[in-house]
PDB file of N, CA and C in Angstrom:
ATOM      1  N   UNK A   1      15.557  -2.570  20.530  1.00  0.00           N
ATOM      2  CA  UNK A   1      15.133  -3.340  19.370  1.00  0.00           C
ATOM      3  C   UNK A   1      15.268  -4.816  19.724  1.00  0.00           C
ATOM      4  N   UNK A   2      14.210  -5.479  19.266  1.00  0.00           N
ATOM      5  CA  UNK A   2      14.648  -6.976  19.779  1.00  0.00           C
ATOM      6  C   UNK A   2      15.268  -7.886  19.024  1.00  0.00           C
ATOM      7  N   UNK A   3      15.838  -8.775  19.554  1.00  0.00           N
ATOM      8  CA  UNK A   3      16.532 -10.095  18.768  1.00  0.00           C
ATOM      9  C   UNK A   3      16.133 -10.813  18.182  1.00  0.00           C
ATOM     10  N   UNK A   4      16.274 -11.447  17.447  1.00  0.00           N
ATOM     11  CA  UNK A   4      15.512 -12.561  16.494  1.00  0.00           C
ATOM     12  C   UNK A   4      15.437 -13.145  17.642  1.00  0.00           C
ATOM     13  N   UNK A   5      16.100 -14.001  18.579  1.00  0.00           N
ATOM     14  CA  UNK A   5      15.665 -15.001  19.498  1.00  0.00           C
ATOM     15  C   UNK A   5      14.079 -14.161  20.384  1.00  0.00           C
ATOM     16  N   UNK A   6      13.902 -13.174  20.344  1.00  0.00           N
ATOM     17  CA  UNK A   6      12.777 -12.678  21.075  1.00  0.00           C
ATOM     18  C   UNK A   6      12.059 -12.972  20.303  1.00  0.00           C
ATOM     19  N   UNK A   7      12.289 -12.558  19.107  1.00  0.00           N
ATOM     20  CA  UNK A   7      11.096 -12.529  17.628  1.00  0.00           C
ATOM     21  C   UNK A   7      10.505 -13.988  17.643  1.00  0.00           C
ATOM     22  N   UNK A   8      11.698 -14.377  17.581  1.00  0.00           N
ATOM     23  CA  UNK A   8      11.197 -16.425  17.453  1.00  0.00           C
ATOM     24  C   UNK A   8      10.560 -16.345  18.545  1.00  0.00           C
ATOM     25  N   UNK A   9      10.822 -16.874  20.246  1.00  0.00           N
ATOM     26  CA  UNK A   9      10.306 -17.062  21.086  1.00  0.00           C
ATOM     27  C   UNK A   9       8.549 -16.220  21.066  1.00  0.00           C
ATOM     28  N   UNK A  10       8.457 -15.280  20.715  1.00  0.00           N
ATOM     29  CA  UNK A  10       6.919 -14.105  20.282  1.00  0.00           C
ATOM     30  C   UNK A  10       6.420 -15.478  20.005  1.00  0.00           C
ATOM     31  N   UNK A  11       6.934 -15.335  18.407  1.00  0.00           N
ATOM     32  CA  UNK A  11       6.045 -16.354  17.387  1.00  0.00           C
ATOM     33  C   UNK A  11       5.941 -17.778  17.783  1.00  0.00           C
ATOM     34  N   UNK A  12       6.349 -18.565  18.410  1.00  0.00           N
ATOM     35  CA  UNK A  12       6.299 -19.831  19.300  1.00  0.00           C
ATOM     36  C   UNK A  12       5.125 -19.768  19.624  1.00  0.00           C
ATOM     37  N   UNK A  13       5.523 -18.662  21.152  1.00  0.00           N
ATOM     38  CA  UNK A  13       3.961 -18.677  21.980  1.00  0.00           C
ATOM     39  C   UNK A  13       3.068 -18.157  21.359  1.00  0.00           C
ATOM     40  N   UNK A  14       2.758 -17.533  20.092  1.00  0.00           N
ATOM     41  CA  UNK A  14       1.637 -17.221  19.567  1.00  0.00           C
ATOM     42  C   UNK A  14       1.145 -18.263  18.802  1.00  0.00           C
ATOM     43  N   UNK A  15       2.334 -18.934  18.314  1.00  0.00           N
ATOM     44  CA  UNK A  15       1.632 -20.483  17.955  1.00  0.00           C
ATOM     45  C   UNK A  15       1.052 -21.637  19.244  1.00  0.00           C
ATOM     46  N   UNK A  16       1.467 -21.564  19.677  1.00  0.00           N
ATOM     47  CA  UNK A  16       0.955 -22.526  21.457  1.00  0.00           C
ATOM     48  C   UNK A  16      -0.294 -21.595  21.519  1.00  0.00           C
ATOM     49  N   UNK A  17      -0.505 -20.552  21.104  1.00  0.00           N
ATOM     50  CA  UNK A  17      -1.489 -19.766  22.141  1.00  0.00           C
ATOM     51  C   UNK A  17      -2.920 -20.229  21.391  1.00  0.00           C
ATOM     52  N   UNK A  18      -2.724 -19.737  20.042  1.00  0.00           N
ATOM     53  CA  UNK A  18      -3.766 -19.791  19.160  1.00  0.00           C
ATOM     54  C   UNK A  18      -4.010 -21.102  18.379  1.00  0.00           C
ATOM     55  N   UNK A  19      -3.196 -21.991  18.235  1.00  0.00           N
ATOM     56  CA  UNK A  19      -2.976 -23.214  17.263  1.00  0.00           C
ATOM     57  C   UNK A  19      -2.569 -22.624  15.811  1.00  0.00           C
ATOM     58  N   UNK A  20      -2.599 -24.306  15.857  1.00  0.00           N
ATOM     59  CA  UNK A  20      -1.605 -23.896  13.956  1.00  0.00           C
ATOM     60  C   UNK A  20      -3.052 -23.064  12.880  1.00  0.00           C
ATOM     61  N   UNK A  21      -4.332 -23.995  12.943  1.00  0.00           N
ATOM     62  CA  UNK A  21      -5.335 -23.625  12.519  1.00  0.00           C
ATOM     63  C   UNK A  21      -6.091 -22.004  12.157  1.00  0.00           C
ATOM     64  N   UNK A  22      -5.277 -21.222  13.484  1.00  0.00           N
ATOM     65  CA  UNK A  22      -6.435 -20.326  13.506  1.00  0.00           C
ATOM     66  C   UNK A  22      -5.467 -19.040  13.178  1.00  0.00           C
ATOM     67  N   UNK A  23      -4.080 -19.798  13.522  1.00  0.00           N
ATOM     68  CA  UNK A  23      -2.755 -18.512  12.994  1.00  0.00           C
ATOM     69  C   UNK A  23      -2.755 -18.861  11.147  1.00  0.00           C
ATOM     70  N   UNK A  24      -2.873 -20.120  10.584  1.00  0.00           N
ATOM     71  CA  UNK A  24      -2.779 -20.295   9.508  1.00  0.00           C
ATOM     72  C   UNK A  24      -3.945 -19.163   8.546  1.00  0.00           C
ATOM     73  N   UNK A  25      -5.113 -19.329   9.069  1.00  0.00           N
ATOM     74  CA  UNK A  25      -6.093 -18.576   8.763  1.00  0.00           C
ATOM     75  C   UNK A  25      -6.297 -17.453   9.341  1.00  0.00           C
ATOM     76  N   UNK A  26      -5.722 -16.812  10.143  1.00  0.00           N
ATOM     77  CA  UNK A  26      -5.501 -15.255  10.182  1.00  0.00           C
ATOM     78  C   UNK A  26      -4.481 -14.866   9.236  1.00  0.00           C
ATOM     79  N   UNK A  27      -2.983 -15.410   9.013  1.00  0.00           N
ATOM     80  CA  UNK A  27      -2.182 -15.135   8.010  1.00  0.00           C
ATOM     81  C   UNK A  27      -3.102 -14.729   6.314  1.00  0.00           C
ATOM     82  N   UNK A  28      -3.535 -16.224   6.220  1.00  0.00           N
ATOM     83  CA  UNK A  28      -4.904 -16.079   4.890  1.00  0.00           C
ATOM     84  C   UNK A  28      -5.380 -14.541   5.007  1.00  0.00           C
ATOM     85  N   UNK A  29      -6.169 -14.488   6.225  1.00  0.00           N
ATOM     86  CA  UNK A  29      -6.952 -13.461   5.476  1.00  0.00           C
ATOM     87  C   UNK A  29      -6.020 -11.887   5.912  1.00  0.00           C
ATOM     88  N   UNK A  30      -4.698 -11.799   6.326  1.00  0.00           N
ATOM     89  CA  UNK A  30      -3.967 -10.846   6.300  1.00  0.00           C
ATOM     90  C   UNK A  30      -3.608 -10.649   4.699  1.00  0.00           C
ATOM     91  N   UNK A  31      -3.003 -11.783   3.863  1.00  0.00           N
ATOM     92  CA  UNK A  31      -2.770 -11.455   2.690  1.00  0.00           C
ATOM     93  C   UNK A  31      -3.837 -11.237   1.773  1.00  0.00           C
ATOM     94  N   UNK A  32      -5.133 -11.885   2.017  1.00  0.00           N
ATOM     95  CA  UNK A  32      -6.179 -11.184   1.544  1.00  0.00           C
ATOM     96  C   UNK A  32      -6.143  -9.812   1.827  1.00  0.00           C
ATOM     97  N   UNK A  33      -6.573  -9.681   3.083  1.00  0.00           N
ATOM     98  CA  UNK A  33      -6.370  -7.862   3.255  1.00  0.00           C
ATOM     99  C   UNK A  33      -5.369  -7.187   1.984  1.00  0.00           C
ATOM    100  N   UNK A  34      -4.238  -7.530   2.154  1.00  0.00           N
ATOM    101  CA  UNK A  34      -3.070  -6.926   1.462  1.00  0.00           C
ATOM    102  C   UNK A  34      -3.407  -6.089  -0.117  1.00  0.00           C
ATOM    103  N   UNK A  35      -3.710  -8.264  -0.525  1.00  0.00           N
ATOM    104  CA  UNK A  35      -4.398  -8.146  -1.774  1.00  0.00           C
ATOM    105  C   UNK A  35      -5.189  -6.844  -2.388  1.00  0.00           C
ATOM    106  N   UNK A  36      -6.558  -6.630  -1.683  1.00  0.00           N
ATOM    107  CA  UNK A  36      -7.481  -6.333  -1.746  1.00  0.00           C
ATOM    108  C   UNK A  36      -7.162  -4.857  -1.835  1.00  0.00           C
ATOM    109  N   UNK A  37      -5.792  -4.236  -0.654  1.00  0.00           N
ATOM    110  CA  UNK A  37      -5.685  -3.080  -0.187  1.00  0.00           C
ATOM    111  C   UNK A  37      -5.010  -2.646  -2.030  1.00  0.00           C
ATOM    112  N   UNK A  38      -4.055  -3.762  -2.249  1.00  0.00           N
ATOM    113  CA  UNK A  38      -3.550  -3.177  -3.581  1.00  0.00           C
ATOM    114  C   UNK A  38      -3.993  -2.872  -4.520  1.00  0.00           C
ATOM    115  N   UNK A  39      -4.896  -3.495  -4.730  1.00  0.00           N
ATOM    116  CA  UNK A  39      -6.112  -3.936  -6.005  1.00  0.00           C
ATOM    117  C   UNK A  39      -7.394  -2.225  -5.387  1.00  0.00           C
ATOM    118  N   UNK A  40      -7.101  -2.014  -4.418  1.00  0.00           N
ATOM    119  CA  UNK A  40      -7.888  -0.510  -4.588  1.00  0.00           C
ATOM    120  C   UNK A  40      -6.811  -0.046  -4.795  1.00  0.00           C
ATOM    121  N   UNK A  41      -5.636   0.485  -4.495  1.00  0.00           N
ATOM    122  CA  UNK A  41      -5.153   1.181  -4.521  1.00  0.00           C
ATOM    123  C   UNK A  41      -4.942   1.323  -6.007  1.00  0.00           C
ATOM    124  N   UNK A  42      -4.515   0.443  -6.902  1.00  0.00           N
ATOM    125  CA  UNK A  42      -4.532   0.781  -8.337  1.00  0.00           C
ATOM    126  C   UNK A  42      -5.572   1.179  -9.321  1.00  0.00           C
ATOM    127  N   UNK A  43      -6.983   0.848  -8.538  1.00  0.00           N
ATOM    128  CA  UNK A  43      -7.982   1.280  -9.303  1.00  0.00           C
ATOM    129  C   UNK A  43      -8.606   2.596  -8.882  1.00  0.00           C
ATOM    130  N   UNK A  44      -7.263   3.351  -7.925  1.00  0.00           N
ATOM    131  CA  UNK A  44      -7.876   4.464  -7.277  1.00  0.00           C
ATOM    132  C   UNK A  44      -6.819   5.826  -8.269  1.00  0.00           C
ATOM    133  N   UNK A  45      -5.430   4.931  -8.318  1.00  0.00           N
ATOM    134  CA  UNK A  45      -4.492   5.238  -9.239  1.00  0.00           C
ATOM    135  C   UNK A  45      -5.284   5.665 -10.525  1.00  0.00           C
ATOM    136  N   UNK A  46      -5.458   4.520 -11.013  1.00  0.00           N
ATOM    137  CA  UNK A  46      -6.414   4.881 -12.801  1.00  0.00           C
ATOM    138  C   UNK A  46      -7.436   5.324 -13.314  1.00  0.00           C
ATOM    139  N   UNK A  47      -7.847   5.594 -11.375  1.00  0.00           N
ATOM    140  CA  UNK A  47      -9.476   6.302 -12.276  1.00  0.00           C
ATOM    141  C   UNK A  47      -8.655   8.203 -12.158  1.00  0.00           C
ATOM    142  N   UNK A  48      -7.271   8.278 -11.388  1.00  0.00           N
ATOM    143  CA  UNK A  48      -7.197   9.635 -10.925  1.00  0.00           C
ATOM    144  C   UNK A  48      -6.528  10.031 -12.866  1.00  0.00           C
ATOM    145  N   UNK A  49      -5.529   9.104 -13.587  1.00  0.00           N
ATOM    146  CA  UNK A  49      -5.346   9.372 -14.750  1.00  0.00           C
ATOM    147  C   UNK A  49      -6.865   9.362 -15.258  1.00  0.00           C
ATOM    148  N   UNK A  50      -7.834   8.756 -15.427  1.00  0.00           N
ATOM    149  CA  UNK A  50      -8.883   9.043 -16.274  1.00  0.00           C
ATOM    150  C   UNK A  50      -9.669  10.054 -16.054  1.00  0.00           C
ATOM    151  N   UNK A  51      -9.621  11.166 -15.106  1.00  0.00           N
ATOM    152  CA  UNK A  51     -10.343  11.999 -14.393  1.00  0.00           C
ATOM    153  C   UNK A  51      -9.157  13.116 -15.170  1.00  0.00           C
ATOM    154  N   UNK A  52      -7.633  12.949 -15.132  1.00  0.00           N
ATOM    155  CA  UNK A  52      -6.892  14.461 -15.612  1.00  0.00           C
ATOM    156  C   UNK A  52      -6.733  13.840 -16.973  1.00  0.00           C
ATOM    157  N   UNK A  53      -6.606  12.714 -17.589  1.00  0.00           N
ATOM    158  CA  UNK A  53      -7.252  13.033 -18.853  1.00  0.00           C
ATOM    159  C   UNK A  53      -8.712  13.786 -19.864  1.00  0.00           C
ATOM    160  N   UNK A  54      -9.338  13.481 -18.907  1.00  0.00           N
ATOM    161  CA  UNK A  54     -11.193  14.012 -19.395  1.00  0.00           C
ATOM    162  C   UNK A  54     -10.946  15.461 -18.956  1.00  0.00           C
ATOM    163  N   UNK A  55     -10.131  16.031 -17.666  1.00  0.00           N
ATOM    164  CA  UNK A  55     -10.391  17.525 -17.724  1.00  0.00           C
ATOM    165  C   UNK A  55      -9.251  18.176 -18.468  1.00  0.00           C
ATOM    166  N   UNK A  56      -8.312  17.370 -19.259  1.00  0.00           N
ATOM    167  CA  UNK A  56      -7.199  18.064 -20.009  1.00  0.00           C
ATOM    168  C   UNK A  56      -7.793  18.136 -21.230  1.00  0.00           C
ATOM    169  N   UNK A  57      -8.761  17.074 -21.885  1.00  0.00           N
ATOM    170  CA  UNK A  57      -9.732  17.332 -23.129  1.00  0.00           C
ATOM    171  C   UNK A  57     -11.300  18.435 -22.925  1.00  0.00           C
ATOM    172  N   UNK A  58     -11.379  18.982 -21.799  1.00  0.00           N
ATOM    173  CA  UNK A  58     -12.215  19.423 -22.004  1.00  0.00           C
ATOM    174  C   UNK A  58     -12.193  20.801 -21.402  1.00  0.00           C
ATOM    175  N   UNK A  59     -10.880  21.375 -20.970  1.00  0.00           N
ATOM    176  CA  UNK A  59     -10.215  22.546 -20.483  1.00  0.00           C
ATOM    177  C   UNK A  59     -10.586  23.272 -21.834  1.00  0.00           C
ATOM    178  N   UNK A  60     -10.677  24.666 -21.593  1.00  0.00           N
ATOM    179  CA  UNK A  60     -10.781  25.733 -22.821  1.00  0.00           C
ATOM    180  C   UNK A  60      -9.288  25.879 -23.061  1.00  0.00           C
ATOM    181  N   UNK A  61      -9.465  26.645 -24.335  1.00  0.00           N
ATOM    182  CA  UNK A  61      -7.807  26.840 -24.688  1.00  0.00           C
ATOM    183  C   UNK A  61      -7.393  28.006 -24.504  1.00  0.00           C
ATOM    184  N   UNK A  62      -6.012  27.730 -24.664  1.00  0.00           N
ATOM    185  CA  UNK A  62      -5.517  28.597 -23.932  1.00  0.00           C
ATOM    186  C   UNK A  62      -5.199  30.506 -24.209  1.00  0.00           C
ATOM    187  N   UNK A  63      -5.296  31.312 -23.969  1.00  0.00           N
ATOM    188  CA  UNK A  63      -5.468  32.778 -24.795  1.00  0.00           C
ATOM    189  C   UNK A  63      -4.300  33.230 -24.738  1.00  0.00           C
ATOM    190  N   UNK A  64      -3.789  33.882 -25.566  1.00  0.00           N
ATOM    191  CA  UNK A  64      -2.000  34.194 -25.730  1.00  0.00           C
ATOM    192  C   UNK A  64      -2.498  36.045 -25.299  1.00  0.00           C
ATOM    193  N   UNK A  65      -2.687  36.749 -24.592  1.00  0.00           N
ATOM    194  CA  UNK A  65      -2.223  37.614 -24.584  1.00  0.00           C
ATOM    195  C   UNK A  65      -1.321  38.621 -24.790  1.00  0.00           C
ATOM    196  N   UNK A  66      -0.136  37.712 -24.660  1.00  0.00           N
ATOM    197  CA  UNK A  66       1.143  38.170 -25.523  1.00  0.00           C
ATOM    198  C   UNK A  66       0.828  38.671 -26.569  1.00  0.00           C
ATOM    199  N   UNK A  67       0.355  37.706 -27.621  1.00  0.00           N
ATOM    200  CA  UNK A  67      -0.255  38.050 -28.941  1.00  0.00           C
ATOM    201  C   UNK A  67      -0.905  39.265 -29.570  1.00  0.00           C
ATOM    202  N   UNK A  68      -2.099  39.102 -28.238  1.00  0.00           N
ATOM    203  CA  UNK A  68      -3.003  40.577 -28.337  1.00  0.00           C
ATOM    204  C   UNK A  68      -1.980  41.826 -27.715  1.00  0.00           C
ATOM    205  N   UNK A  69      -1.468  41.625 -26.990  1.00  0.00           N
ATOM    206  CA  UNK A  69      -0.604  42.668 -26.604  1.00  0.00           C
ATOM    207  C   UNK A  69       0.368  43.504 -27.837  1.00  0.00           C
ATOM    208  N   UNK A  70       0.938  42.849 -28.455  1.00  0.00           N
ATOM    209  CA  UNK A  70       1.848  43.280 -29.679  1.00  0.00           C
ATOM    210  C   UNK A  70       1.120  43.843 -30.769  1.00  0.00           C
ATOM    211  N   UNK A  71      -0.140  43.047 -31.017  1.00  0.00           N
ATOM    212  CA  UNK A  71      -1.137  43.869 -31.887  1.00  0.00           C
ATOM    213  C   UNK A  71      -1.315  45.247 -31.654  1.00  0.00           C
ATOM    214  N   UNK A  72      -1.797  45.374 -30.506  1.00  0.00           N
ATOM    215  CA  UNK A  72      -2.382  46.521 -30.123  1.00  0.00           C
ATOM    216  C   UNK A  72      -1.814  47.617 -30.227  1.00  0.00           C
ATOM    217  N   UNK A  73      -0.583  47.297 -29.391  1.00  0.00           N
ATOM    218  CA  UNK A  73       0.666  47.978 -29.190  1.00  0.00           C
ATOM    219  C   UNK A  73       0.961  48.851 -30.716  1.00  0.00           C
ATOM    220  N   UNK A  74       0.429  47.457 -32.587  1.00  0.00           N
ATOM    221  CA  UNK A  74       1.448  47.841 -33.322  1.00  0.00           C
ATOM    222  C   UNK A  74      -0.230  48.942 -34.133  1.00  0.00           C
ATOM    223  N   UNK A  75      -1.044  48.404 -33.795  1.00  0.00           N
ATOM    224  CA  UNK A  75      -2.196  49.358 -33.873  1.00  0.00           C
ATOM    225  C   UNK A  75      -2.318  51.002 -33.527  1.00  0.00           C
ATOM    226  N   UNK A  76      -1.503  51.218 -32.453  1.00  0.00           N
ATOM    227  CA  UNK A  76      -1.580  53.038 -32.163  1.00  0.00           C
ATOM    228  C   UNK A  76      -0.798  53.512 -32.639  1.00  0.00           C
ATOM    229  N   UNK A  77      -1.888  54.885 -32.816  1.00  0.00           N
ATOM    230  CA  UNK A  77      -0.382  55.879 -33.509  1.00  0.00           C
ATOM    231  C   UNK A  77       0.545  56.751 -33.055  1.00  0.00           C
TER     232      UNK A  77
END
């Protein structure tokens, strides 16, 4: 695992390598990415509640067999 002094020294030469300019604006559009990744991810979240809400209103109901069972049962002779 490396040391912060490695970590620092990384990030140095990646600043020497690339300039301040072009690391500043890759950072940008990393947190864009981020952004963007979250902002689907929640609208992937709410459409999955609006999808088991619509098939919980439109499921048939439910048949008690139990019910019919005891009838029947009190039906013979």
């Amino acid at each position: 695992m490396p040391g912060w002094t490695q970590i620092l020294l990384v990030v140095i030469l990646v600043f020497l390598l690339f300039g301040r300019n072009k690391f500043s604006s890759f950072m940008g559009d990393f947190a864009k990415g981020i952004n963007v990744f979250k902002k689907e991810m929640k609208d992937v979240h709410e459409d999955n509640e609006q999808v088991t809400l619509e098939q919980d209103r439109t499921s048939d109901p439910v048949k008690h067999l139990a019910d019919e069972t005891k009838q029947a049962i009190k039906l013979k002779p």
